[in-house]
N, C-alpha and C. Protein backbone atom coordinates (compact mmCIF):
# COMPACT_ATOMS: atom_id res chain seq x y z
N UNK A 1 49.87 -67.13 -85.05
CA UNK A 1 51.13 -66.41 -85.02
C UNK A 1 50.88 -65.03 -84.43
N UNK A 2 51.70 -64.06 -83.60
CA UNK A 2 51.53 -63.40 -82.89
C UNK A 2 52.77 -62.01 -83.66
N UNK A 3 52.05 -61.27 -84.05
CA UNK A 3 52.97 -60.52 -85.15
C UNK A 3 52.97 -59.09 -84.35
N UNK A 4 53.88 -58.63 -83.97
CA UNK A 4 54.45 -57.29 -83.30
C UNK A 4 54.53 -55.83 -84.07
N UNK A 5 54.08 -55.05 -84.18
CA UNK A 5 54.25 -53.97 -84.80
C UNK A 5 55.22 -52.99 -83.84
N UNK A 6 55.48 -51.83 -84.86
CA UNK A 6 56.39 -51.17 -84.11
C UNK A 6 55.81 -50.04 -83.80
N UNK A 7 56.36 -49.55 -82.60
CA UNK A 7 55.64 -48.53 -81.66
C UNK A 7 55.90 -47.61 -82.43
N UNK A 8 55.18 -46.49 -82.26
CA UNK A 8 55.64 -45.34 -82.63
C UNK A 8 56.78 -44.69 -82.84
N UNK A 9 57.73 -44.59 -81.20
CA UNK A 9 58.47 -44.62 -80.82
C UNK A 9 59.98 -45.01 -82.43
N UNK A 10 59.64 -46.48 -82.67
CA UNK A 10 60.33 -47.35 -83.63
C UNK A 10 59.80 -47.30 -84.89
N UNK A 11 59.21 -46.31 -85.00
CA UNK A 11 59.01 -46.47 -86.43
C UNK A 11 59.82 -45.81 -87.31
N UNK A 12 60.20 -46.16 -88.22
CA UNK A 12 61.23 -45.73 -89.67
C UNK A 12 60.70 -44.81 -90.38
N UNK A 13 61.25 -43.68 -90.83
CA UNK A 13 60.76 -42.94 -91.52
C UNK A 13 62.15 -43.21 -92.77
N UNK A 14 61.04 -42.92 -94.11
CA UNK A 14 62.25 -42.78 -95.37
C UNK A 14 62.78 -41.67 -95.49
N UNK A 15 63.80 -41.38 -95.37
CA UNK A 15 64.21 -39.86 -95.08
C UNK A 15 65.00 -39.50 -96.47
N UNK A 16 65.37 -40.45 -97.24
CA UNK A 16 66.00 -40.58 -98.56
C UNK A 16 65.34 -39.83 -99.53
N UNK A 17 64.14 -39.99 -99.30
CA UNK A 17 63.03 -39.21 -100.93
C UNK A 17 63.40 -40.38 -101.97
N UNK A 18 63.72 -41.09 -101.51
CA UNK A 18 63.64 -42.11 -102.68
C UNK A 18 62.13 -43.26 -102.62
N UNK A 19 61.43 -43.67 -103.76
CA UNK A 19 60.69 -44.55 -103.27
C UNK A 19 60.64 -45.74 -102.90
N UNK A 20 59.38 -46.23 -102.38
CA UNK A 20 59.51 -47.38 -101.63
C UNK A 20 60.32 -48.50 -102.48
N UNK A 21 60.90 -49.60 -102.22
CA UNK A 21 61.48 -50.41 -103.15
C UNK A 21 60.39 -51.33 -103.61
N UNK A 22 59.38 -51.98 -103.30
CA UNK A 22 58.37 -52.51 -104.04
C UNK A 22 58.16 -51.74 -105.42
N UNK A 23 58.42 -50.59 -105.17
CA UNK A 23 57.53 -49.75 -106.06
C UNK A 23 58.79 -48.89 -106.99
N UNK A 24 59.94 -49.51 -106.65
CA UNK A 24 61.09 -48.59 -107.35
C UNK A 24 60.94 -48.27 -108.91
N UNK A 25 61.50 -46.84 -109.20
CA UNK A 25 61.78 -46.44 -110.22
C UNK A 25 63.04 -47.53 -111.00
N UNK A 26 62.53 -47.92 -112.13
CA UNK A 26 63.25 -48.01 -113.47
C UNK A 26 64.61 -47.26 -113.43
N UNK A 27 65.58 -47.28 -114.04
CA UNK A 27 66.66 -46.65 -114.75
C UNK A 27 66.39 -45.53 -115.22
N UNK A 28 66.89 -44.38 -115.32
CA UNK A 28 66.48 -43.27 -115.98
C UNK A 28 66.93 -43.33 -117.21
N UNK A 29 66.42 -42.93 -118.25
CA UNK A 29 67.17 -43.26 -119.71
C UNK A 29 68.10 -41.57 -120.13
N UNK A 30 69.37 -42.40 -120.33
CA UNK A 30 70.43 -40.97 -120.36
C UNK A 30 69.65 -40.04 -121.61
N UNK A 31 69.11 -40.92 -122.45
CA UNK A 31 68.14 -39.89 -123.45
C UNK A 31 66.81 -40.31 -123.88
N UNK A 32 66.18 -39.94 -123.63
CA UNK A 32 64.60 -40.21 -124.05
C UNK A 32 64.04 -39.81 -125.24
N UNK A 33 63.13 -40.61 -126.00
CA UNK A 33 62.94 -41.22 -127.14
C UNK A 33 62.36 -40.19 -126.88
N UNK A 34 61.66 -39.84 -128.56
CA UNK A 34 60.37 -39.16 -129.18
C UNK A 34 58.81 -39.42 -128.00
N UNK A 35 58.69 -41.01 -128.14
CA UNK A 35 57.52 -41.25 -127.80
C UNK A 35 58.01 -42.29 -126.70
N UNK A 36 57.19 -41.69 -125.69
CA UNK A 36 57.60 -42.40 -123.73
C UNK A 36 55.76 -42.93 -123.51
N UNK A 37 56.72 -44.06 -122.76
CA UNK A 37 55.80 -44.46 -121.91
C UNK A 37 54.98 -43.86 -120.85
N UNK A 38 54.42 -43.85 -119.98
CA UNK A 38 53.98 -43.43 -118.97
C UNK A 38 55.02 -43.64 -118.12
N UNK A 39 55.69 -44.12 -117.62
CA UNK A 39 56.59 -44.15 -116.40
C UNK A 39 57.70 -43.25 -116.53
N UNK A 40 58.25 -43.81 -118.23
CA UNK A 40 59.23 -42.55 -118.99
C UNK A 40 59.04 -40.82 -119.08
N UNK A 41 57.50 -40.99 -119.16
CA UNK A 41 57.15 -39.63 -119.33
C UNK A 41 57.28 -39.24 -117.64
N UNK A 42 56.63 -39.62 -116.80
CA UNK A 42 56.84 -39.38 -115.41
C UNK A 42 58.25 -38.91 -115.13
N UNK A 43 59.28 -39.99 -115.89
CA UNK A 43 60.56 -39.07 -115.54
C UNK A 43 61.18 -38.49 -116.03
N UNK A 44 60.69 -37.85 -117.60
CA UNK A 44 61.15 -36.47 -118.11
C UNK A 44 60.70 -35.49 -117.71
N UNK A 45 59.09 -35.43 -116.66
CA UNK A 45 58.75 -34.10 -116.08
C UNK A 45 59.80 -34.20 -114.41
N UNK A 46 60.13 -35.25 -114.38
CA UNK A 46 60.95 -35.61 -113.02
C UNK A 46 60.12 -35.50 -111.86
N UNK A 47 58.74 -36.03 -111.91
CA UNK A 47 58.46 -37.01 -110.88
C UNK A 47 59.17 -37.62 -110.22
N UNK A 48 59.80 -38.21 -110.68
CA UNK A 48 60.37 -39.53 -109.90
C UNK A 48 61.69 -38.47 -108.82
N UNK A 49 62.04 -37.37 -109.16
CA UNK A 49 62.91 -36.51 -108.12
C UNK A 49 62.24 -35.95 -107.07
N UNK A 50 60.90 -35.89 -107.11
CA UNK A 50 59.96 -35.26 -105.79
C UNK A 50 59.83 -35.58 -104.32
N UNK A 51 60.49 -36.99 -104.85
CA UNK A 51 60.45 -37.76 -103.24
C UNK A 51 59.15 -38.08 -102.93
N UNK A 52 57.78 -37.83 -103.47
CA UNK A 52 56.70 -38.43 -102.68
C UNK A 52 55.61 -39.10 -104.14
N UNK A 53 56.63 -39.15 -105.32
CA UNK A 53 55.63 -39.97 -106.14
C UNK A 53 56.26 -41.28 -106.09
N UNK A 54 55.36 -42.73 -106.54
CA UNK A 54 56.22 -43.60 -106.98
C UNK A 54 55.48 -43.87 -108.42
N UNK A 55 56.10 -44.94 -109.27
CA UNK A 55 56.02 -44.85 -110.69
C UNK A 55 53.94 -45.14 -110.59
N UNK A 56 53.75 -45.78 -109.56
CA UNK A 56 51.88 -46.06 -109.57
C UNK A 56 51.43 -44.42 -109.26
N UNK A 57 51.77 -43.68 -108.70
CA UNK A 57 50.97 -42.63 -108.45
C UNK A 57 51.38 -41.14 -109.20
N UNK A 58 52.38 -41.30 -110.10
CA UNK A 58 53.02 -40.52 -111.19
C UNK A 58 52.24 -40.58 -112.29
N UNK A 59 51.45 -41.95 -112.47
CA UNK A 59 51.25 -42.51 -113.86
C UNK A 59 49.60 -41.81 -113.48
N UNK A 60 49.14 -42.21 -111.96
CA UNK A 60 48.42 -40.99 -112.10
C UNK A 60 47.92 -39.74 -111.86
N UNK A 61 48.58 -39.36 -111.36
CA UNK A 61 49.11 -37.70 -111.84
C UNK A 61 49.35 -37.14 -113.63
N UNK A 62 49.94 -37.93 -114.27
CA UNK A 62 49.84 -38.05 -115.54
C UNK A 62 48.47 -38.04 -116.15
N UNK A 63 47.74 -39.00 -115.53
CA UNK A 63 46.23 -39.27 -116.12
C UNK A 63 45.68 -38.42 -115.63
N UNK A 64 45.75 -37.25 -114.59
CA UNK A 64 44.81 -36.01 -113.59
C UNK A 64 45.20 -35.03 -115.08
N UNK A 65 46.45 -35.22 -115.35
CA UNK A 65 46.37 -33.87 -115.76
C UNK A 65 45.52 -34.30 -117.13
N UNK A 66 46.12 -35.27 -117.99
CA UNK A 66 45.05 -35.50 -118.96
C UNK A 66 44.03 -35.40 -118.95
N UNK A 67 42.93 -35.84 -117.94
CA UNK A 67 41.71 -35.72 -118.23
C UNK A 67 41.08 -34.25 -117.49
N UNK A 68 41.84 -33.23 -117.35
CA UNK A 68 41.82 -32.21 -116.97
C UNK A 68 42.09 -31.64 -118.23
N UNK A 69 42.76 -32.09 -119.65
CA UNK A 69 43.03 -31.53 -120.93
C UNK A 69 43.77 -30.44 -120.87
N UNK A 70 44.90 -30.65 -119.57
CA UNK A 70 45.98 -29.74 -119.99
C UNK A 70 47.61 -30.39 -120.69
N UNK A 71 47.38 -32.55 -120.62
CA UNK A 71 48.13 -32.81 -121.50
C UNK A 71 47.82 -33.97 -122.40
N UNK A 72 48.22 -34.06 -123.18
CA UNK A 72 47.64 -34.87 -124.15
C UNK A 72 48.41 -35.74 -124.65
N UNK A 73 48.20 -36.94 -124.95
CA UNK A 73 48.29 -38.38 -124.95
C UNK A 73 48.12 -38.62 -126.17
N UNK A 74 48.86 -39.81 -126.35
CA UNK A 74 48.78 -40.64 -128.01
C UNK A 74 48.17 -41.48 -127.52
N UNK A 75 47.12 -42.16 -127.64
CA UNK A 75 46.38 -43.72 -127.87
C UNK A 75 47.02 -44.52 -129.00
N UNK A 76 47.19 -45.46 -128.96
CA UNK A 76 47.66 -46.38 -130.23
C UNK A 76 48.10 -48.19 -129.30
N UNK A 77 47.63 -49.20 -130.20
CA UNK A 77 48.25 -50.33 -129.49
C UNK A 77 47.91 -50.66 -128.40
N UNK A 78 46.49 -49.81 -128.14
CA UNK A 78 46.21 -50.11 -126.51
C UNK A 78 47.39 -49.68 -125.26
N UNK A 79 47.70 -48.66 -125.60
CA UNK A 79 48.74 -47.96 -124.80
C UNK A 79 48.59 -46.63 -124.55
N UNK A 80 48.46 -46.18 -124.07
CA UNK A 80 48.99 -44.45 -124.17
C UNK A 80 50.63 -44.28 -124.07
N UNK A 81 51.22 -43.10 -124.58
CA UNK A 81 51.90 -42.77 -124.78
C UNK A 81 52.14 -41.29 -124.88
N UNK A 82 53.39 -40.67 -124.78
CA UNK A 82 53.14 -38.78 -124.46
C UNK A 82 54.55 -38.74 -125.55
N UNK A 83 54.23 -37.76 -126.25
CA UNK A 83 55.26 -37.33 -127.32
C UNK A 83 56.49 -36.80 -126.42
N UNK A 84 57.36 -36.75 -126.70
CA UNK A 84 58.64 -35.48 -126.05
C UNK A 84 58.03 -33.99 -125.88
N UNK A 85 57.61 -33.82 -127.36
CA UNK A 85 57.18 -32.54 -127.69
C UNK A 85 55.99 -31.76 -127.02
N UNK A 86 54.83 -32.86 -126.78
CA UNK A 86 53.90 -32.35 -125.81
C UNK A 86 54.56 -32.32 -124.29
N UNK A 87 55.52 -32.87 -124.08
CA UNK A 87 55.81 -32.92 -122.64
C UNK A 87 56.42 -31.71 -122.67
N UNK A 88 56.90 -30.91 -123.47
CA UNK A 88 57.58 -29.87 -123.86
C UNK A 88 57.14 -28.11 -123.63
N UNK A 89 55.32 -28.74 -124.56
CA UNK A 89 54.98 -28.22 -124.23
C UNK A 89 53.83 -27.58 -122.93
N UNK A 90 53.45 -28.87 -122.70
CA UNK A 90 52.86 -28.49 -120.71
C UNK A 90 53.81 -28.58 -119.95
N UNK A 91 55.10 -28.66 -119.93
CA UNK A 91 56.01 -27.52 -118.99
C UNK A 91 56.01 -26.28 -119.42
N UNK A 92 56.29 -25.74 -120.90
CA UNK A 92 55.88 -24.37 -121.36
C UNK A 92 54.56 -23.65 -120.65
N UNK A 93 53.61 -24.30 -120.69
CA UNK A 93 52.30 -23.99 -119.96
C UNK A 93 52.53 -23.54 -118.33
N UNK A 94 53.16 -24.68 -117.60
CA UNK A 94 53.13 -24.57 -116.38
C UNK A 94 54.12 -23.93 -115.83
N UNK A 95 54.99 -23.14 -116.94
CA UNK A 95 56.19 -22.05 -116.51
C UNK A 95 55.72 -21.13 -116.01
N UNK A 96 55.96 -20.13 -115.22
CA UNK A 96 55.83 -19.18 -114.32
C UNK A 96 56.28 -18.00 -115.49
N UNK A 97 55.06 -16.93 -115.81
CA UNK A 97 56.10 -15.82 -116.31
C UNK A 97 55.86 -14.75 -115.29
């Protein structure tokens, strides 16, 4: 089979800031629980509004900053998980005074 790519010329750019659809964001939840998932937590710091994360490279960005120990994580159930409250507070951290 003889498969054609597109020239330069034709190539598509996403100009939306939205991500790729393989890789689409979830629903945003009109209110978010105590204790989020990783994808959830990604979109209470609003990752998912940046235009250049998708939920795979949010989750780690999430894990950079953790193991950098500027946020901290619940283990339990073989899951991680991020409180509200810590997400609360490493935006407090990363505020500008």
């Amino acid at each position: 089979m003889n498969k054609s790519f597109p020239s330069t010329a034709e190539t598509v750019v996403n100009t939306t800031n939205e991500p790729p659809s393989s890789e689409s964001w979830p629903v945003r939840p009109g209110v978010f629980p105590e204790l989020l998932n990783a994808v959830e937590a990604a979109q209470y710091l609003r990752l998912d509004q940046t235009g250049i994360h998708t939920p795979a490279t949010a989750v780690r960005t999430l894990k950079f900053w953790r193991d950098r120990g500027e946020l901290r994580a619940t283990k339990y159930a073989r899951h991680v998980w991020f409180r509200r409250s810590e997400l609360d507070r490493f935006l407090s951290a990363k505020t500008e005074t």
